[in-house]
PDB file of N, CA and C in Angstrom:
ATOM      1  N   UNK A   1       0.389  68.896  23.899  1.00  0.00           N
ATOM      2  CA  UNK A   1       1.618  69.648  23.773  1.00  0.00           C
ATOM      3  C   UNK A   1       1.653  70.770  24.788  1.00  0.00           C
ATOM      4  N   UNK A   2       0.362  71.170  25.350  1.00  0.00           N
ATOM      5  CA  UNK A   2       0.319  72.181  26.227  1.00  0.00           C
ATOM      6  C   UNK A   2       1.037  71.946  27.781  1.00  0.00           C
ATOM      7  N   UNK A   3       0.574  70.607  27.777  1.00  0.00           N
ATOM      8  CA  UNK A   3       0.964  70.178  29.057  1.00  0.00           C
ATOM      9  C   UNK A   3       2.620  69.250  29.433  1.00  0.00           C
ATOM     10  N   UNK A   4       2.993  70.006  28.003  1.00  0.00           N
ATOM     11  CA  UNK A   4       4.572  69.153  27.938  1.00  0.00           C
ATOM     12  C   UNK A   4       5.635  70.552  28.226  1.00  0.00           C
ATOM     13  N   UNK A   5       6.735  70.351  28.777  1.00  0.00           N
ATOM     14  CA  UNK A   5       7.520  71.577  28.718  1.00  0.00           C
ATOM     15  C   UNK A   5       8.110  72.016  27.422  1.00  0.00           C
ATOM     16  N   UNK A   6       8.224  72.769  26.671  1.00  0.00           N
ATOM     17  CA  UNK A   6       9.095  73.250  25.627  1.00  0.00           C
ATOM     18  C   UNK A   6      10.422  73.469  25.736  1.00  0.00           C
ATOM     19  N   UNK A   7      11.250  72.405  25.390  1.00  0.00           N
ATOM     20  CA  UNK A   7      12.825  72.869  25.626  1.00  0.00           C
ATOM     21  C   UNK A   7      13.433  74.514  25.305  1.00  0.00           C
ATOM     22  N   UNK A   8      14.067  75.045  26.094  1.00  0.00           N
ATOM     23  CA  UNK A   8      14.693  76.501  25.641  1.00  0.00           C
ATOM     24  C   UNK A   8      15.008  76.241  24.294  1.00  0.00           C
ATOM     25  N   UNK A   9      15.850  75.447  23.825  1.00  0.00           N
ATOM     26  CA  UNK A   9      16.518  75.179  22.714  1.00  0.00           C
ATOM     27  C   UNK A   9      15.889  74.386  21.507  1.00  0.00           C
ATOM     28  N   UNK A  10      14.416  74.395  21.030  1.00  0.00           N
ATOM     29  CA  UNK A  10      13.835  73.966  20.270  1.00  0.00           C
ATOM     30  C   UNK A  10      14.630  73.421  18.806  1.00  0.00           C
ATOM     31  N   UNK A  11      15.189  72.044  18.736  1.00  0.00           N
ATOM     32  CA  UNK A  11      15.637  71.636  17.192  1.00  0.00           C
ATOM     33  C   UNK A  11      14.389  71.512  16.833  1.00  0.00           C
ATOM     34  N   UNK A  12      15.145  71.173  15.255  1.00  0.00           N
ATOM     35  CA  UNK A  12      14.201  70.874  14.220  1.00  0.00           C
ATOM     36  C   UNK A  12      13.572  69.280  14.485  1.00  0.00           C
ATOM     37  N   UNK A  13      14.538  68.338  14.937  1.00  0.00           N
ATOM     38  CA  UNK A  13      13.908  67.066  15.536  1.00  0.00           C
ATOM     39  C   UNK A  13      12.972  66.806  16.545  1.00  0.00           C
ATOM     40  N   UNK A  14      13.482  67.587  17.417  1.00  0.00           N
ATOM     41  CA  UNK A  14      11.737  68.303  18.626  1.00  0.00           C
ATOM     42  C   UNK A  14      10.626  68.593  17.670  1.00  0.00           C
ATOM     43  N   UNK A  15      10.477  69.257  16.208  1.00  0.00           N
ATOM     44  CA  UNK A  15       9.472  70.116  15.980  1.00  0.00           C
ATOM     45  C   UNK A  15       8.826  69.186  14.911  1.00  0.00           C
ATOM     46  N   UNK A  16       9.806  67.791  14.287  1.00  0.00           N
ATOM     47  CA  UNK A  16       9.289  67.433  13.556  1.00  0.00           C
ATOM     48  C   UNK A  16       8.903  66.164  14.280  1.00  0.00           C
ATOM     49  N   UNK A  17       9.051  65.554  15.250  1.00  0.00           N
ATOM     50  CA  UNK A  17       8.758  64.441  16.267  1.00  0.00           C
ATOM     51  C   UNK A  17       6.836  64.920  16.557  1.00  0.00           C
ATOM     52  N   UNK A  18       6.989  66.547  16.933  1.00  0.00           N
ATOM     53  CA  UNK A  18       5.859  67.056  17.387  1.00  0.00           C
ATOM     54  C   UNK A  18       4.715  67.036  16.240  1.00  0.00           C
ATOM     55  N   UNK A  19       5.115  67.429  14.719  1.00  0.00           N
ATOM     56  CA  UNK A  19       4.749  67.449  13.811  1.00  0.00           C
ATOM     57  C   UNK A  19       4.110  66.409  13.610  1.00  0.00           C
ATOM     58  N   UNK A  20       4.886  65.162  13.632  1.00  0.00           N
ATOM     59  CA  UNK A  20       4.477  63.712  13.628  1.00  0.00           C
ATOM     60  C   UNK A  20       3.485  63.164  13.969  1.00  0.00           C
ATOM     61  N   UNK A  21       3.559  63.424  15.112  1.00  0.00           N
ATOM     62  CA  UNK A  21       2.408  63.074  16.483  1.00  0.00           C
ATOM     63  C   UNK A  21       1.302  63.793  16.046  1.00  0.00           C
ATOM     64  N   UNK A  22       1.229  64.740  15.858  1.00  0.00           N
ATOM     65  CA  UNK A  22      -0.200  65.560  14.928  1.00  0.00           C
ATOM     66  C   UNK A  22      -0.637  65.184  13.905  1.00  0.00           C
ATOM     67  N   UNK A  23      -0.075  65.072  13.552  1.00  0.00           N
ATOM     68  CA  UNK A  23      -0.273  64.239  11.938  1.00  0.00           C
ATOM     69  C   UNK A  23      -0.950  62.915  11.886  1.00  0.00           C
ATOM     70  N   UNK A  24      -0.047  61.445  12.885  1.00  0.00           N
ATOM     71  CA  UNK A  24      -0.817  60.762  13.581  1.00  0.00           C
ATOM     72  C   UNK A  24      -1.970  60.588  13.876  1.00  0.00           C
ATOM     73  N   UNK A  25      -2.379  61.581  15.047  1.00  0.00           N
ATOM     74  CA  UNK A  25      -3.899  61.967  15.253  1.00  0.00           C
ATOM     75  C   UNK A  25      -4.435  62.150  14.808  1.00  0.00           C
ATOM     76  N   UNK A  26      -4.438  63.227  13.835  1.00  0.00           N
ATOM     77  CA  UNK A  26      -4.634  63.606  12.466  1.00  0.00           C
ATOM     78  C   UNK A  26      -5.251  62.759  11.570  1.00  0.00           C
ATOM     79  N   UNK A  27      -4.370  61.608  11.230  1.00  0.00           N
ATOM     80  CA  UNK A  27      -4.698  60.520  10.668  1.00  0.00           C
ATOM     81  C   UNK A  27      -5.583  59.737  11.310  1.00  0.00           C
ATOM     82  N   UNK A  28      -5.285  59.149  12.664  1.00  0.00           N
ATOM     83  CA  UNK A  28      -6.174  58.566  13.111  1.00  0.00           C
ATOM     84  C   UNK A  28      -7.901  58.888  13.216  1.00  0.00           C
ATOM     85  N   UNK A  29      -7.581  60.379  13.400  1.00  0.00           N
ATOM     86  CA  UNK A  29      -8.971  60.996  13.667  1.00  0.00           C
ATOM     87  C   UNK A  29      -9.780  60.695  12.613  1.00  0.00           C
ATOM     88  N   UNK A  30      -9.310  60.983  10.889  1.00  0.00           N
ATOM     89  CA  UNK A  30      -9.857  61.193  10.105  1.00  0.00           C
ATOM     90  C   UNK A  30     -10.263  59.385   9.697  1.00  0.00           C
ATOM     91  N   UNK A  31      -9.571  58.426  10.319  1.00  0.00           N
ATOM     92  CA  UNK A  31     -10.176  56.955   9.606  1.00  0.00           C
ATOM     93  C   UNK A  31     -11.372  56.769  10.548  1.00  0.00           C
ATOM     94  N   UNK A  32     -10.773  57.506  12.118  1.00  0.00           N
ATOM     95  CA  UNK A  32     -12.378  57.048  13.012  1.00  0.00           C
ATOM     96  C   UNK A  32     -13.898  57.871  12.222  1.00  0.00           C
ATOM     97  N   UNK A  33     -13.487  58.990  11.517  1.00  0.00           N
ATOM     98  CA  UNK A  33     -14.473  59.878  10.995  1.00  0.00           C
ATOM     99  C   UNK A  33     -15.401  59.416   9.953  1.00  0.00           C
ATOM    100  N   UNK A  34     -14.815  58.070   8.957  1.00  0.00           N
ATOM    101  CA  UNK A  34     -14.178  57.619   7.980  1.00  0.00           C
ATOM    102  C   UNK A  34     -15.666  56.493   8.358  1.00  0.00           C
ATOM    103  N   UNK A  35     -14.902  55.972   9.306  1.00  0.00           N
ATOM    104  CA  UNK A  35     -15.413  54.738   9.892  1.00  0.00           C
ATOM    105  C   UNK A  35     -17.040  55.046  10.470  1.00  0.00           C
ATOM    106  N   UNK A  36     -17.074  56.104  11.226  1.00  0.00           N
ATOM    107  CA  UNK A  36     -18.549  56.520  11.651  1.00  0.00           C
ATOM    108  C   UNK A  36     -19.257  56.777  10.390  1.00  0.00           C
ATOM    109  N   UNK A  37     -18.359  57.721   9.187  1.00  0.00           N
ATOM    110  CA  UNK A  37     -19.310  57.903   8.370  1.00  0.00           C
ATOM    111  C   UNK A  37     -20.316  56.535   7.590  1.00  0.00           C
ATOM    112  N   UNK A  38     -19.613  55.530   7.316  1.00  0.00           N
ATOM    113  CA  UNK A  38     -19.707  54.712   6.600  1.00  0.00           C
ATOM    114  C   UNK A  38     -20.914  53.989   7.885  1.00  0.00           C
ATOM    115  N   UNK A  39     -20.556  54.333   9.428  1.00  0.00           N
ATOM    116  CA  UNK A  39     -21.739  53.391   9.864  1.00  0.00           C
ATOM    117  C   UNK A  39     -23.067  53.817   9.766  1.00  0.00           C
ATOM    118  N   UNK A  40     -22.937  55.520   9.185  1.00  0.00           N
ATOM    119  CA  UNK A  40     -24.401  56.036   9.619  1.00  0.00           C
ATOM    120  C   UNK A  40     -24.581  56.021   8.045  1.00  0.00           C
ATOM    121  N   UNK A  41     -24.115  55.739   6.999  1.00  0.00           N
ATOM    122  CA  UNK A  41     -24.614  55.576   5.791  1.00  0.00           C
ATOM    123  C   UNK A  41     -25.228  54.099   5.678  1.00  0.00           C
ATOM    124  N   UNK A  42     -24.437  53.239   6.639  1.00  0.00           N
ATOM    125  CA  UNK A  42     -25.699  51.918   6.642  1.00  0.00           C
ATOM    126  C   UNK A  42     -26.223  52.400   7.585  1.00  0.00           C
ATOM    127  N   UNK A  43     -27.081  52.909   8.262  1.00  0.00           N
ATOM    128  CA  UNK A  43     -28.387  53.448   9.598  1.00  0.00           C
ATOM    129  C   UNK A  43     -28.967  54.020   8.424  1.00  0.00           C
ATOM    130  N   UNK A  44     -28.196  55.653   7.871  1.00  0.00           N
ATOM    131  CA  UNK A  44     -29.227  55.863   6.266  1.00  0.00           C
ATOM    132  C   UNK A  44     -30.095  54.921   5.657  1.00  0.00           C
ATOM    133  N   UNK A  45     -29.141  53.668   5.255  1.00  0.00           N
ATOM    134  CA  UNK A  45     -30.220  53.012   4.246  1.00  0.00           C
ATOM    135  C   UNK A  45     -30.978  52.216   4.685  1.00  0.00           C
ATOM    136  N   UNK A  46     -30.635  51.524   6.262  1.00  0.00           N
ATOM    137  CA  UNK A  46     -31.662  50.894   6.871  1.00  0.00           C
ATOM    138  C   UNK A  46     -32.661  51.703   6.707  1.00  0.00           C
ATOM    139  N   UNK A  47     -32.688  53.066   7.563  1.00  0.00           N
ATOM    140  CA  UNK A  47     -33.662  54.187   7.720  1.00  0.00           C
ATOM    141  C   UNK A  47     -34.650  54.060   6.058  1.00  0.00           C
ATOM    142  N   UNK A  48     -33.728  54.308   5.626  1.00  0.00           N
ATOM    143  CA  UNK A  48     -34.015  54.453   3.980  1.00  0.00           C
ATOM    144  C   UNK A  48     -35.341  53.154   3.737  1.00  0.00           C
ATOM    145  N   UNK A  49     -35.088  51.847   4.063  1.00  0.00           N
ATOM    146  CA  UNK A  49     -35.667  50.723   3.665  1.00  0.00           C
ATOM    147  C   UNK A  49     -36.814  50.082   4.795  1.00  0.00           C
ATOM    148  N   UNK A  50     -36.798  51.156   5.837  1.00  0.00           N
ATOM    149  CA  UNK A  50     -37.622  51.426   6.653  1.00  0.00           C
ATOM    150  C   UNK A  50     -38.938  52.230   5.735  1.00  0.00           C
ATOM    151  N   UNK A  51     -38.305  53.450   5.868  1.00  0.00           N
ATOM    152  CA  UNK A  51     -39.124  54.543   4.638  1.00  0.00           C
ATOM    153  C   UNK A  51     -40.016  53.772   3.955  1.00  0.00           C
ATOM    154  N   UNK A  52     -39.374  52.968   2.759  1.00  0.00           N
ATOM    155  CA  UNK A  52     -40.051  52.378   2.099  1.00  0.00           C
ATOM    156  C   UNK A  52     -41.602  51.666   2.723  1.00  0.00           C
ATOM    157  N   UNK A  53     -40.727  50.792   3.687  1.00  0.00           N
ATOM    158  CA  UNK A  53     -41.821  49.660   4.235  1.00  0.00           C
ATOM    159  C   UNK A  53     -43.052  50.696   4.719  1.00  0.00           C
ATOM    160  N   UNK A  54     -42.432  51.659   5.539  1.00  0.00           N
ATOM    161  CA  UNK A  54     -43.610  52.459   6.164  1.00  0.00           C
ATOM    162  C   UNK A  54     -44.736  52.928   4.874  1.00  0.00           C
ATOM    163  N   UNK A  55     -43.885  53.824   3.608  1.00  0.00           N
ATOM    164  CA  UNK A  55     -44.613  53.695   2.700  1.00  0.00           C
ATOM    165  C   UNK A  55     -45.855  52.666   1.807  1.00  0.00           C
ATOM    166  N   UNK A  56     -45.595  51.452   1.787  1.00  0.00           N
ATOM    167  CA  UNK A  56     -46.213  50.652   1.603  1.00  0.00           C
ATOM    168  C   UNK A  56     -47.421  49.759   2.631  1.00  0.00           C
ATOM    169  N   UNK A  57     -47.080  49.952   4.126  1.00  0.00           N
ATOM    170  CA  UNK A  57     -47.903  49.988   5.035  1.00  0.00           C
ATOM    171  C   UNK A  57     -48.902  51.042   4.504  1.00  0.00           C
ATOM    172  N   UNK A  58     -48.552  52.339   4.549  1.00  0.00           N
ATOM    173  CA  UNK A  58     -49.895  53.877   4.350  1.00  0.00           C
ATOM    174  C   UNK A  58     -50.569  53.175   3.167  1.00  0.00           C
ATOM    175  N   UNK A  59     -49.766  52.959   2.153  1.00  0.00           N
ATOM    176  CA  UNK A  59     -50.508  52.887   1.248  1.00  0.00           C
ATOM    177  C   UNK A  59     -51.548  51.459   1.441  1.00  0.00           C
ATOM    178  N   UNK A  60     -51.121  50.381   1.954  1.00  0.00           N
ATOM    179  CA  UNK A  60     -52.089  49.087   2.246  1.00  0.00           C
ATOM    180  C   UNK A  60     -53.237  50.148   3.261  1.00  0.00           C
ATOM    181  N   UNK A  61     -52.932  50.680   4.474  1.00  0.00           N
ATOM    182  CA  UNK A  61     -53.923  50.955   4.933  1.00  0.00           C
ATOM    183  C   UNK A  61     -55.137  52.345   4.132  1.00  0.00           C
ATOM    184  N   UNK A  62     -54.333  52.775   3.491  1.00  0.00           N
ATOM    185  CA  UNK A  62     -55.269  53.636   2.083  1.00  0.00           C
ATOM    186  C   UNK A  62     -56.260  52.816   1.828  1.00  0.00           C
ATOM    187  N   UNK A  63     -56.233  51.547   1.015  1.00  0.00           N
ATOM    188  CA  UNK A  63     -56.880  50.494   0.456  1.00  0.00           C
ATOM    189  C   UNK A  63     -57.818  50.348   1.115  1.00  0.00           C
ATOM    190  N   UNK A  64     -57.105  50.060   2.481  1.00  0.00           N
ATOM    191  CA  UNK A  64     -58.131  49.124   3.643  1.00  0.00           C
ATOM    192  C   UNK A  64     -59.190  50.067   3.866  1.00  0.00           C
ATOM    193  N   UNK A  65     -58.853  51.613   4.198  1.00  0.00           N
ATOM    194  CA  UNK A  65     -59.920  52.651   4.732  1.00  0.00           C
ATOM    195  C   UNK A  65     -61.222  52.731   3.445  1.00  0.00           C
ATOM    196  N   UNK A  66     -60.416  52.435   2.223  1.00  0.00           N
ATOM    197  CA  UNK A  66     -61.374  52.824   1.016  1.00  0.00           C
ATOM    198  C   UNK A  66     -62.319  51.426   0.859  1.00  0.00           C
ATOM    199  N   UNK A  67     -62.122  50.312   1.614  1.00  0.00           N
ATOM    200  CA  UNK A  67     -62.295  48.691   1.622  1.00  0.00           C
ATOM    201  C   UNK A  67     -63.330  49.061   2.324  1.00  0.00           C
ATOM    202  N   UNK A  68     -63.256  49.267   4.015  1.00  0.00           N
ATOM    203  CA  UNK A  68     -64.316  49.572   4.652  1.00  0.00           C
ATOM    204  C   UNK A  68     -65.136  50.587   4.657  1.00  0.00           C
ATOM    205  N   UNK A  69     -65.275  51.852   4.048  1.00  0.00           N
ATOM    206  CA  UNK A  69     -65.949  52.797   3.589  1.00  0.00           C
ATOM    207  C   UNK A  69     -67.015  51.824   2.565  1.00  0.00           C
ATOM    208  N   UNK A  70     -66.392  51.323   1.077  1.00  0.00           N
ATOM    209  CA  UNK A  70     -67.829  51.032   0.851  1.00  0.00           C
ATOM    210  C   UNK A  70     -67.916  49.237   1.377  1.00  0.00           C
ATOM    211  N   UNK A  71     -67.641  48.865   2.711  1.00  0.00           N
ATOM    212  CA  UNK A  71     -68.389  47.640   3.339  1.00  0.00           C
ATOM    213  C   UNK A  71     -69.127  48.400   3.782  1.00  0.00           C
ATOM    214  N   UNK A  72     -69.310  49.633   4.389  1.00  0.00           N
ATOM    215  CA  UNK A  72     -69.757  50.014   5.444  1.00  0.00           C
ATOM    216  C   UNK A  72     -71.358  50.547   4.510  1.00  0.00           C
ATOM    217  N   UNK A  73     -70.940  51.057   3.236  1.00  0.00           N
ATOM    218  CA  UNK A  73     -71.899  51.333   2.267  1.00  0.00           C
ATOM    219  C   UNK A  73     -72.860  49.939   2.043  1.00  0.00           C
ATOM    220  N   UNK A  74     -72.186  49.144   1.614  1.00  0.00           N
ATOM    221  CA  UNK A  74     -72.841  47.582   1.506  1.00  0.00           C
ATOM    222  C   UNK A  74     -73.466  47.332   2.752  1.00  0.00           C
ATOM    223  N   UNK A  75     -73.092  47.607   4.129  1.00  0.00           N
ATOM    224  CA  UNK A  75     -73.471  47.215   4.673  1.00  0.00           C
ATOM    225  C   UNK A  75     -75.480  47.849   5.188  1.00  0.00           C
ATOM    226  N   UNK A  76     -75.346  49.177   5.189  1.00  0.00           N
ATOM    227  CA  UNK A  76     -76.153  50.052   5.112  1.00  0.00           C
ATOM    228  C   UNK A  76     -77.207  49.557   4.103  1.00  0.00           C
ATOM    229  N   UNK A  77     -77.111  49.461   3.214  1.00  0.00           N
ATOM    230  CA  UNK A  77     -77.490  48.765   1.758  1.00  0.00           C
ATOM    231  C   UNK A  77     -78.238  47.441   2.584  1.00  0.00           C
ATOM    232  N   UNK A  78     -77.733  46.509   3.036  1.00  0.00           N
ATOM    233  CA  UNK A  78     -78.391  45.433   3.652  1.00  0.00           C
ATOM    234  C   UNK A  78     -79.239  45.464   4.672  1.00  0.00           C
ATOM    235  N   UNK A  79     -78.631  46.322   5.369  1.00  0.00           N
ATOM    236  CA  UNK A  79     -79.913  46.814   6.646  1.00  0.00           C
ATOM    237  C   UNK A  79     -80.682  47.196   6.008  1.00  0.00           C
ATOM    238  N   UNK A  80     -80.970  48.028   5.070  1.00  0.00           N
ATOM    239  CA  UNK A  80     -82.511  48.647   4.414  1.00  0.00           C
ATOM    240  C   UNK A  80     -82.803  47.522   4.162  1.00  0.00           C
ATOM    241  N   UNK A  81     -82.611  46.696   3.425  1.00  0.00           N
ATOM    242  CA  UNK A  81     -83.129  45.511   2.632  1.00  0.00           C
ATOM    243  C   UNK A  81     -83.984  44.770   3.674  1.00  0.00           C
ATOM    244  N   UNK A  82     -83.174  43.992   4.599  1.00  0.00           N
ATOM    245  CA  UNK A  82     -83.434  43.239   5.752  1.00  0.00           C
ATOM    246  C   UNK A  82     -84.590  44.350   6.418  1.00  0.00           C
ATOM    247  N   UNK A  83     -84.452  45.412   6.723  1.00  0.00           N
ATOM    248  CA  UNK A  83     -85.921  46.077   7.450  1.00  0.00           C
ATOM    249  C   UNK A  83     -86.737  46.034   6.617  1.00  0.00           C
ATOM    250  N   UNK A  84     -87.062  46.066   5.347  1.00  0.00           N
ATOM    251  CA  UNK A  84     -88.088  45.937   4.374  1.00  0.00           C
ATOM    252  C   UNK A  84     -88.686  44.729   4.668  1.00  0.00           C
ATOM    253  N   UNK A  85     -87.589  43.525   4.160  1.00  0.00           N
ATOM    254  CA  UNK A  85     -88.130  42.401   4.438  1.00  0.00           C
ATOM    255  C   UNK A  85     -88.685  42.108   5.681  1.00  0.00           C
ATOM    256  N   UNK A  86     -88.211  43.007   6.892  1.00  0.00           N
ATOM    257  CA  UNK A  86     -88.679  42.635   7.779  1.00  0.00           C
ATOM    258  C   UNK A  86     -90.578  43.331   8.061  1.00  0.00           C
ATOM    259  N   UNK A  87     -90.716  44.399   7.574  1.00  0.00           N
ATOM    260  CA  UNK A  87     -91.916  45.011   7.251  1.00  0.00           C
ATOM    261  C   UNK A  87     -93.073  44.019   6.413  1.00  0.00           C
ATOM    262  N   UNK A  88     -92.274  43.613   5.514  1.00  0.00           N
ATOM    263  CA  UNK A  88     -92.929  42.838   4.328  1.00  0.00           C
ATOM    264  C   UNK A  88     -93.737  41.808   5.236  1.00  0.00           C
ATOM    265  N   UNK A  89     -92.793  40.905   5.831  1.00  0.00           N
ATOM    266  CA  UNK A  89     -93.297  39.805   6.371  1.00  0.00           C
ATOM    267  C   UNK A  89     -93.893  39.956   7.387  1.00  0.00           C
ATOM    268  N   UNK A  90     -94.165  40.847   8.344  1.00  0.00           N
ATOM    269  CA  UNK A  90     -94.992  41.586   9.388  1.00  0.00           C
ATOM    270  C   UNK A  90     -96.841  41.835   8.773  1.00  0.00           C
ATOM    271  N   UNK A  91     -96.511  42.687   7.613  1.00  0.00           N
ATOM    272  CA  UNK A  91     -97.762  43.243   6.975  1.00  0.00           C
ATOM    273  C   UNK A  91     -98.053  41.164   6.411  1.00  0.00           C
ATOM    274  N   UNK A  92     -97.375  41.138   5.934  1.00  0.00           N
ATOM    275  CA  UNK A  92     -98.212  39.427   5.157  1.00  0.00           C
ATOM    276  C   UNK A  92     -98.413  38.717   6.322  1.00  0.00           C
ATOM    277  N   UNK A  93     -98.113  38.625   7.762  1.00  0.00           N
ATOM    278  CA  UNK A  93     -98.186  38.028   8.773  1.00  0.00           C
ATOM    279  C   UNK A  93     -99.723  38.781   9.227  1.00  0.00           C
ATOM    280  N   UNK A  94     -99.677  39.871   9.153  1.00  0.00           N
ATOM    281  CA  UNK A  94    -101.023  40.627   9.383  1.00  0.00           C
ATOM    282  C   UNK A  94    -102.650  40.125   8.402  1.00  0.00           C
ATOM    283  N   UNK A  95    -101.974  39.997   7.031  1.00  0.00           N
ATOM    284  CA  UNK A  95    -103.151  39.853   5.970  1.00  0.00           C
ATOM    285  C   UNK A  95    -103.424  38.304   6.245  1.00  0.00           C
ATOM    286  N   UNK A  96    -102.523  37.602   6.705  1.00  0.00           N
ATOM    287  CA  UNK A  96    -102.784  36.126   6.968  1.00  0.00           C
ATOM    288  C   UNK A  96    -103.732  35.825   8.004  1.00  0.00           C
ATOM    289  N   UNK A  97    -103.207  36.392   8.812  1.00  0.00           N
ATOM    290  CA  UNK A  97    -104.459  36.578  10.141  1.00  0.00           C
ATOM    291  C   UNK A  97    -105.709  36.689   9.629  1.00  0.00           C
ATOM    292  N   UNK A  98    -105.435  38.128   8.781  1.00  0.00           N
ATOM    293  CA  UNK A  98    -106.902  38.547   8.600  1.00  0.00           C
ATOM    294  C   UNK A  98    -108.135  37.398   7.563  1.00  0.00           C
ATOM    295  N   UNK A  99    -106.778  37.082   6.751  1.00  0.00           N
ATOM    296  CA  UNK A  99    -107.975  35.487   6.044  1.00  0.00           C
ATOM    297  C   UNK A  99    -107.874  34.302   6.776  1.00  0.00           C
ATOM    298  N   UNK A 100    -106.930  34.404   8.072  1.00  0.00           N
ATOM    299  CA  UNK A 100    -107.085  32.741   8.608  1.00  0.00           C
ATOM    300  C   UNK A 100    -108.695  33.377   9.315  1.00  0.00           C
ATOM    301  N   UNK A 101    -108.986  34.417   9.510  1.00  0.00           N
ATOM    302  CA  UNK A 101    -110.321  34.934  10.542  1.00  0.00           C
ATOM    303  C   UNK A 101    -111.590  34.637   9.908  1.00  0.00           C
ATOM    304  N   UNK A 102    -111.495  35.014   8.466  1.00  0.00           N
ATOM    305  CA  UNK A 102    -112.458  35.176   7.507  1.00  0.00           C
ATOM    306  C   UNK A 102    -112.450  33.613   6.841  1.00  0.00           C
ATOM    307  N   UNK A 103    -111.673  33.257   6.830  1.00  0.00           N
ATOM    308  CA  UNK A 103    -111.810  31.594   6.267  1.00  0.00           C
ATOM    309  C   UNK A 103    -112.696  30.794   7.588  1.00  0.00           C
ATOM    310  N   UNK A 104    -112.457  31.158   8.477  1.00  0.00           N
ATOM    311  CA  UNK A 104    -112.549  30.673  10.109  1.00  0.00           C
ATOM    312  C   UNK A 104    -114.653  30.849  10.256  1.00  0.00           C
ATOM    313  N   UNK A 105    -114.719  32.354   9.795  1.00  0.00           N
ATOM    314  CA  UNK A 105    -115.934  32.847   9.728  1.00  0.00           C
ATOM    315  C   UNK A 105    -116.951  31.551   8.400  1.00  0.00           C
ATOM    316  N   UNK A 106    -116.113  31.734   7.433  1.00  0.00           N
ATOM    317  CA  UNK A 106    -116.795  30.775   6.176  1.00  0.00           C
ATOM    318  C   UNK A 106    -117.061  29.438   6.809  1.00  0.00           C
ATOM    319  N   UNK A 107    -115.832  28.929   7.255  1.00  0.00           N
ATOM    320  CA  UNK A 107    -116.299  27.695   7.539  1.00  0.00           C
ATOM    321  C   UNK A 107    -117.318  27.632   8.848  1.00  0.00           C
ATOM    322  N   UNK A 108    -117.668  28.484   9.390  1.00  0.00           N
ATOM    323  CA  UNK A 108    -118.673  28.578  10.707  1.00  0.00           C
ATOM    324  C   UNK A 108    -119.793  28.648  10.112  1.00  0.00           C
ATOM    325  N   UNK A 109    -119.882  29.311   8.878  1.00  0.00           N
ATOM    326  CA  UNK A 109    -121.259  29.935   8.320  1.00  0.00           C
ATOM    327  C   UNK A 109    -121.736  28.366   7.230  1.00  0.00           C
ATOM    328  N   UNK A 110    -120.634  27.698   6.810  1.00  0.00           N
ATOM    329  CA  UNK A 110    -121.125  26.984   5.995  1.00  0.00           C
ATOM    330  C   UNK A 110    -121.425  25.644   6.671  1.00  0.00           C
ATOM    331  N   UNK A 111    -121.212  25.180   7.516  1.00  0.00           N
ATOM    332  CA  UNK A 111    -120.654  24.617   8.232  1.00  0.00           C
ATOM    333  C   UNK A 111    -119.938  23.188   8.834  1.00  0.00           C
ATOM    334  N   UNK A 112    -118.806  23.682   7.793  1.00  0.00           N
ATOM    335  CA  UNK A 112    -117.571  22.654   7.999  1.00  0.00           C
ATOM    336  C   UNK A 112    -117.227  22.612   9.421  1.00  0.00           C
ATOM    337  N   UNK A 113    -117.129  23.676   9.858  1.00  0.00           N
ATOM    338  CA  UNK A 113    -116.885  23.573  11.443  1.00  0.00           C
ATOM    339  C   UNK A 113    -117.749  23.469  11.895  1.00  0.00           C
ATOM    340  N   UNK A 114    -117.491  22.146  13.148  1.00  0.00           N
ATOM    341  CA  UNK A 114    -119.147  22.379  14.243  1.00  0.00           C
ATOM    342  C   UNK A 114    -118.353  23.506  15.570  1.00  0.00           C
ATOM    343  N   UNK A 115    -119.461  24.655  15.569  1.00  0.00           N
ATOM    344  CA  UNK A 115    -119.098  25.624  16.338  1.00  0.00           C
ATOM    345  C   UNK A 115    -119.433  25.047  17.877  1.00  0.00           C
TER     346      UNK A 115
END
């Protein structure tokens, strides 16, 4: 309207033509407003059902961290075991020697073996 001339003689049909046209816009503006609102209330609930999922991801990986904490316990747990056993069978690998030597000696002394 700024950029329109204003007749000297302003009727009421000039003012309600002008009226119109505002109103119009007016209207129009408020269905485009209307219309955005309603698109970002579905982005909301996508967002929204995003939320969720992300929620339920944290919480699976909660599980998982508390899963491998005690594997990691179990696992520890098995290494001792396995080095024991591995000690065990070292020392009985040792005492075996020591009677395959002494059996070795008997039979020299008695003599099953010809030396």
């Amino acid at each position: 309207m700024a950029d329109e001339e204003i007749p000297e003689n302003v009727d009421l049909r000039f003012v309600a033509a002008q009226l119109k046209r505002v109103l119009d816009n007016q209207k129009d503006a408020a269905q485009r407003f209307d219309a955005t609102d309603r698109r970002f209330d579905g982005v909301a609930q996508r967002f929204d059902g995003v939320d969720r999922r992300l929620d339920g991801v944290d919480r699976r990986l909660s599980e998982m961290e508390v899963a491998m904490a005690a594997t990691r316990t179990d696992l520890a747990i098995v290494k001792d075991t396995v080095e024991k056993v591995y000690e065990t069978q070292q020392n009985h690998g040792a005492r075996l020697n020591v009677i395959d030597g002494r059996l070795a000696i008997i039979e020299k002394h008695t003599g099953l073996v010809k030396a």
